[in-house]
N, C-alpha and C. Protein backbone atom coordinates (compact mmCIF):
# COMPACT_ATOMS: atom_id res chain seq x y z
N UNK A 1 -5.59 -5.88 -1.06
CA UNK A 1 -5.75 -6.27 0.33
C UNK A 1 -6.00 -5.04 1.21
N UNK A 2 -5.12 -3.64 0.83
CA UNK A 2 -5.61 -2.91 1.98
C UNK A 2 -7.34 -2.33 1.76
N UNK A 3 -7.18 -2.21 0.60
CA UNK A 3 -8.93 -1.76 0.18
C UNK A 3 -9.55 -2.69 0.95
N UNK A 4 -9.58 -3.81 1.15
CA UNK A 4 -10.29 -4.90 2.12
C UNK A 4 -10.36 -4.60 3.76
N UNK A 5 -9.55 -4.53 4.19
CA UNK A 5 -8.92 -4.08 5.51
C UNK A 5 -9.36 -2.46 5.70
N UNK A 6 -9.51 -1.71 5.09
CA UNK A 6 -9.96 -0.66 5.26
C UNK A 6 -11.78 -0.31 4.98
N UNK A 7 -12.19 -1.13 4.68
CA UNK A 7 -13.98 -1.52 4.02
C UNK A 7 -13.96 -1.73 5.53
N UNK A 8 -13.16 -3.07 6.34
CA UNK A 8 -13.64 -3.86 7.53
C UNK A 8 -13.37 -2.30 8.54
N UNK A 9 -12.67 -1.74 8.27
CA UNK A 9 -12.03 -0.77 9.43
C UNK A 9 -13.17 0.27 9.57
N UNK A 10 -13.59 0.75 8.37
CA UNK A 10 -14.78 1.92 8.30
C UNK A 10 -16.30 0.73 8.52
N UNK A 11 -16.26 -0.10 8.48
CA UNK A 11 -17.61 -0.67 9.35
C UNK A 11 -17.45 -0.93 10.67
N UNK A 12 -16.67 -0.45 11.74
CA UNK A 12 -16.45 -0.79 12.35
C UNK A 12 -15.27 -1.91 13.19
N UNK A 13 -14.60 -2.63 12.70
CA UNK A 13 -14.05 -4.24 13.18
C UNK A 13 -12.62 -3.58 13.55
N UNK A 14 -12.41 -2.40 13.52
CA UNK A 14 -10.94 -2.15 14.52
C UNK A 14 -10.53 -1.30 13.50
N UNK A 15 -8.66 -1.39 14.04
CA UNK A 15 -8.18 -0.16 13.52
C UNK A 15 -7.56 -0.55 12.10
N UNK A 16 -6.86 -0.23 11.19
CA UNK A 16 -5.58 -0.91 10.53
C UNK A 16 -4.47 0.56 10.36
N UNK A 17 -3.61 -0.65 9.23
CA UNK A 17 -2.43 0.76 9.31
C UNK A 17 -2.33 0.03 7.23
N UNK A 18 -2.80 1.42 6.95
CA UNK A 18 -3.27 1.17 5.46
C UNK A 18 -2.30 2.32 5.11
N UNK A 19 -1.74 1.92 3.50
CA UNK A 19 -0.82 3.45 3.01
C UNK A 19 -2.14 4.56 2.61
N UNK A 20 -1.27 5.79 3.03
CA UNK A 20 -1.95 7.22 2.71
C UNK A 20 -2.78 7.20 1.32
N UNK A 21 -2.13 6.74 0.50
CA UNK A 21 -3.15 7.12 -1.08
C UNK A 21 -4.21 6.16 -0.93
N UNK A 22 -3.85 5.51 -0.09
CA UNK A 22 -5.58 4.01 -0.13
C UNK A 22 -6.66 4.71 0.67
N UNK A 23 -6.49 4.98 1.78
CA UNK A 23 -7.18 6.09 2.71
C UNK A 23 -7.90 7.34 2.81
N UNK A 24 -6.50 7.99 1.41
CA UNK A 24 -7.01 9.31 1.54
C UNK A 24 -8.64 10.07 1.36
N UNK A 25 -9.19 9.23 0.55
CA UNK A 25 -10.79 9.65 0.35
C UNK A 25 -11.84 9.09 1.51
N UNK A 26 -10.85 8.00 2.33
CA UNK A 26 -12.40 8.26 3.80
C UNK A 26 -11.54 8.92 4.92
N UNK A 27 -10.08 9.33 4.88
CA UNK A 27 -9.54 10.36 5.86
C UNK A 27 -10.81 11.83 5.50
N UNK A 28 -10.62 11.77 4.36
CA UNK A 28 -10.96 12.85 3.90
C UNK A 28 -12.51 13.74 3.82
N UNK A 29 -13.73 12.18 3.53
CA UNK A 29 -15.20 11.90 3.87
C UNK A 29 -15.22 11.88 5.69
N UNK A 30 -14.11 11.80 6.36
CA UNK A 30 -14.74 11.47 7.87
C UNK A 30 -15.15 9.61 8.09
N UNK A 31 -14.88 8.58 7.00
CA UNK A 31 -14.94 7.66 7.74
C UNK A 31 -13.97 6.73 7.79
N UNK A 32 -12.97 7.22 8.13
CA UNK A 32 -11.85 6.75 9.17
C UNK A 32 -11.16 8.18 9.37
N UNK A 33 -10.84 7.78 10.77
CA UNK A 33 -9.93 8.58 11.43
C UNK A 33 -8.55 8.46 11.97
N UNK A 34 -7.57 8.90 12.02
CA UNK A 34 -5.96 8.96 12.12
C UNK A 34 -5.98 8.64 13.57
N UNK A 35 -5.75 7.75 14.20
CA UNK A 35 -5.52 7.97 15.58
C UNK A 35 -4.58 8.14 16.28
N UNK A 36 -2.89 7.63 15.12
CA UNK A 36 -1.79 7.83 15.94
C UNK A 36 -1.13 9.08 14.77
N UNK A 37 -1.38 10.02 14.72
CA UNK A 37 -0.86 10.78 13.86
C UNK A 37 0.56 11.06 13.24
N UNK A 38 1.09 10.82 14.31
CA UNK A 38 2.41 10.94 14.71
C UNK A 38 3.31 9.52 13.90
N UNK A 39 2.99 8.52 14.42
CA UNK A 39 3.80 7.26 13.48
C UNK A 39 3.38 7.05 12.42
N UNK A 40 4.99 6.68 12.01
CA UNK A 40 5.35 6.41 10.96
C UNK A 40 5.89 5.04 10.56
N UNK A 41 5.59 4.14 9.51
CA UNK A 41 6.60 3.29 9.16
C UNK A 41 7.85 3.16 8.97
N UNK A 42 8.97 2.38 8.77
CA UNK A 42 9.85 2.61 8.41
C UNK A 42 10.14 2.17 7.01
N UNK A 43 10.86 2.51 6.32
CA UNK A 43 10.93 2.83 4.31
C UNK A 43 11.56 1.76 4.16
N UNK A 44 11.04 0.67 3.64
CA UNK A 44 11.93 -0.72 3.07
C UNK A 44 12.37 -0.52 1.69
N UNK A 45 12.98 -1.38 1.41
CA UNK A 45 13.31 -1.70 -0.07
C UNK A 45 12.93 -2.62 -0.71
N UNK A 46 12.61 -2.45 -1.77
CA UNK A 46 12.14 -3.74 -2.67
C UNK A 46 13.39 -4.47 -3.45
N UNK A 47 13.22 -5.55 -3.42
CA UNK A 47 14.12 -6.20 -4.60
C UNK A 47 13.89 -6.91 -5.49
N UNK A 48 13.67 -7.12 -6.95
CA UNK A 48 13.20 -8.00 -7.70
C UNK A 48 14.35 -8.65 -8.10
N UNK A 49 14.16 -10.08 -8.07
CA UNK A 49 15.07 -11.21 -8.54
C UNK A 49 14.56 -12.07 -9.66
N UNK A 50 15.14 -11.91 -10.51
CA UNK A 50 14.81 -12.86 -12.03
C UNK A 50 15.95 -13.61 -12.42
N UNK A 51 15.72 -14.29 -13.40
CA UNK A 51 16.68 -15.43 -14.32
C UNK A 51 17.07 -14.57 -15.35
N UNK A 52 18.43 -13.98 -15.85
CA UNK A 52 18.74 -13.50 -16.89
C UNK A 52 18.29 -14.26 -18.07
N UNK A 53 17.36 -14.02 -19.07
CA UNK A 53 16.61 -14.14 -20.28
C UNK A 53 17.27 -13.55 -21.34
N UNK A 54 17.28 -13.99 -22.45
CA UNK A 54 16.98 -12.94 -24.16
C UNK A 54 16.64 -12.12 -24.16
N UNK A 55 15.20 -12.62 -23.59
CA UNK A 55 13.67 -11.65 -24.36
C UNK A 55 13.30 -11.62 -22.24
N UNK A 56 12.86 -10.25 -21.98
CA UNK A 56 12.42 -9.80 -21.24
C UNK A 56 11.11 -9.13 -20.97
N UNK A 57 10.51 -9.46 -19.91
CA UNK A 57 8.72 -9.20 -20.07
C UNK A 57 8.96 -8.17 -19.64
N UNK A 58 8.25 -7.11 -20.73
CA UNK A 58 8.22 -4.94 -20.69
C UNK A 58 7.43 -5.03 -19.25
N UNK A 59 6.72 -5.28 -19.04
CA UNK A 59 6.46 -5.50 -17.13
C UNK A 59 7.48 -5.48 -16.32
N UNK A 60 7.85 -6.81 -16.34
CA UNK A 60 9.04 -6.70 -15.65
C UNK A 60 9.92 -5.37 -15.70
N UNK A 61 10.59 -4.99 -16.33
CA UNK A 61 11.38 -4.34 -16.94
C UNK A 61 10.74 -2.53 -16.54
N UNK A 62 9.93 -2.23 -16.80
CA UNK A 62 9.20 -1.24 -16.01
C UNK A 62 9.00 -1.02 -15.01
N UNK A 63 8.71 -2.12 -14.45
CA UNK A 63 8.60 -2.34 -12.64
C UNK A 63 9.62 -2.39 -12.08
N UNK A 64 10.77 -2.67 -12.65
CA UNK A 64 12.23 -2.71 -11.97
C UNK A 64 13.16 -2.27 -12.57
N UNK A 65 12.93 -0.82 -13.45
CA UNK A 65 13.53 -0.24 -13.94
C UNK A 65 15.32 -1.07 -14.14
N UNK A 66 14.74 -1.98 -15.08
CA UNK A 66 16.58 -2.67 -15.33
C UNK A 66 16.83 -1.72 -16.66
């Protein structure tokens, strides 16, 4: 989704607020520009919730370091 939102942003259609590693190569080409430099998000947390299982999907299990 942000790759989408950021295609619309560098043709023109407004601003967005996309993470740094999605960005960094048209911050970097000149087509998009930082306009509020200064803000920042604030750092959430993720939580993954599952059904205790047997057998556990190595996905899972990687992604949520259990």
């Amino acid at each position: 989704m942000s790759e989408a939102v950021m295609a619309l942003s560098t043709k023109g259609f407004g601003i967005c607020l996309i993470p740094d590693f999605v960005a960094a190569s048209a911050l970097q080409n000149g087509s998009l520009v930082r306009v509020l430099p200064r803000y920042r998000l604030h750092k959430r947390d993720v939580f993954a919730v599952h059904s205790p299982r047997r057998y556990t999907d190595p996905k899972l299990k990687r992604g949520s370091n259990i």
